[in-house]
Protein backbone atom coordinates (compact mmCIF):
# COMPACT_ATOMS: atom_id res chain seq x y z
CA UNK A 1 -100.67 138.37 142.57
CA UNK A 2 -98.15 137.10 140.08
CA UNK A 3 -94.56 135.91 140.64
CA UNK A 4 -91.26 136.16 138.92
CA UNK A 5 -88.08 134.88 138.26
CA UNK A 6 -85.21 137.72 138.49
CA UNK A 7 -82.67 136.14 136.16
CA UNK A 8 -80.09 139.18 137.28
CA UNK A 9 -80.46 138.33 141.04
CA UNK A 10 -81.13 134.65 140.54
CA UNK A 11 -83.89 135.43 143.25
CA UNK A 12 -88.36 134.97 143.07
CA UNK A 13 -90.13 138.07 143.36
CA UNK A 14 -93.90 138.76 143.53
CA UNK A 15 -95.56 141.50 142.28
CA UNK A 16 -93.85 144.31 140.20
CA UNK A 17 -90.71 144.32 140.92
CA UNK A 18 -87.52 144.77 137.96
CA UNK A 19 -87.85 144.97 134.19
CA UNK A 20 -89.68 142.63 132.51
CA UNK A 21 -86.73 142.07 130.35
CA UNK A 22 -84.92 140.66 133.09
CA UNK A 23 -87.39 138.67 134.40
CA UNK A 24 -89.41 135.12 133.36
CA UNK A 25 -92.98 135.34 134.19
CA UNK A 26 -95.51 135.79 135.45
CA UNK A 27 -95.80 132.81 137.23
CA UNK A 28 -99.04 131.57 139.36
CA UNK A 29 -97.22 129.92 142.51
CA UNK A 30 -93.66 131.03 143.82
CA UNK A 31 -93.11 127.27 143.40
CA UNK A 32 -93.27 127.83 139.87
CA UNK A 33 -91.71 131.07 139.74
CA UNK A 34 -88.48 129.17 141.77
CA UNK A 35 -88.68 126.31 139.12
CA UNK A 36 -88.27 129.34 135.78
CA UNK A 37 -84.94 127.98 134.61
CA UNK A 38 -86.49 124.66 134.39
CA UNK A 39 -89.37 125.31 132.69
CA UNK A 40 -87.71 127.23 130.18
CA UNK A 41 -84.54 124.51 129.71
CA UNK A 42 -87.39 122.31 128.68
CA UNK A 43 -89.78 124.68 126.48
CA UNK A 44 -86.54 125.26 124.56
CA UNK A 45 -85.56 121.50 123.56
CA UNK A 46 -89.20 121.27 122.59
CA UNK A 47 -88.63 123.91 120.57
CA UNK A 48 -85.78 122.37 118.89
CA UNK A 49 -87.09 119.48 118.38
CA UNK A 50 -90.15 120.80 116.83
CA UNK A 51 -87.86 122.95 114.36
CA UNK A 52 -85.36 120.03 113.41
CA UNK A 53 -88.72 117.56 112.79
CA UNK A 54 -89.92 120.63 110.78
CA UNK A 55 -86.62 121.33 109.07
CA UNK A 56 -86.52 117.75 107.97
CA UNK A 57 -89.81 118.02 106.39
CA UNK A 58 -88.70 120.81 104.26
CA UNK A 59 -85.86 119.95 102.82
């Protein structure tokens, strides 16, 4: 079963549960699914760090 991050409720859910579009997942562990926020904080500053290094490259 997979588990989710209710970013409304601020609260892990498994299963199906709300909208997807208020919801980060699916997640394997509810460990992982508690740690969402993180995981996404840090995706995005890879992200734009990837796009600066790339926006430097084409200018």
């Amino acid at each position: 079963m997979a588990w989710w991050y209710n970013l409304l409720s601020g609260k892990v859910e498994e299963g199906p549960g709300g909208p997807n579009a208020e919801r980060l997942g699916p997640f394997e562990t509810e460990a992982e699914a508690n740690n969402a926020l993180e995981h996404a904080r840090k995706r995005n500053e890879t992200w734009d760090q990837e796009n600066a290094a790339w926006d430097g490259d084409n200018e």
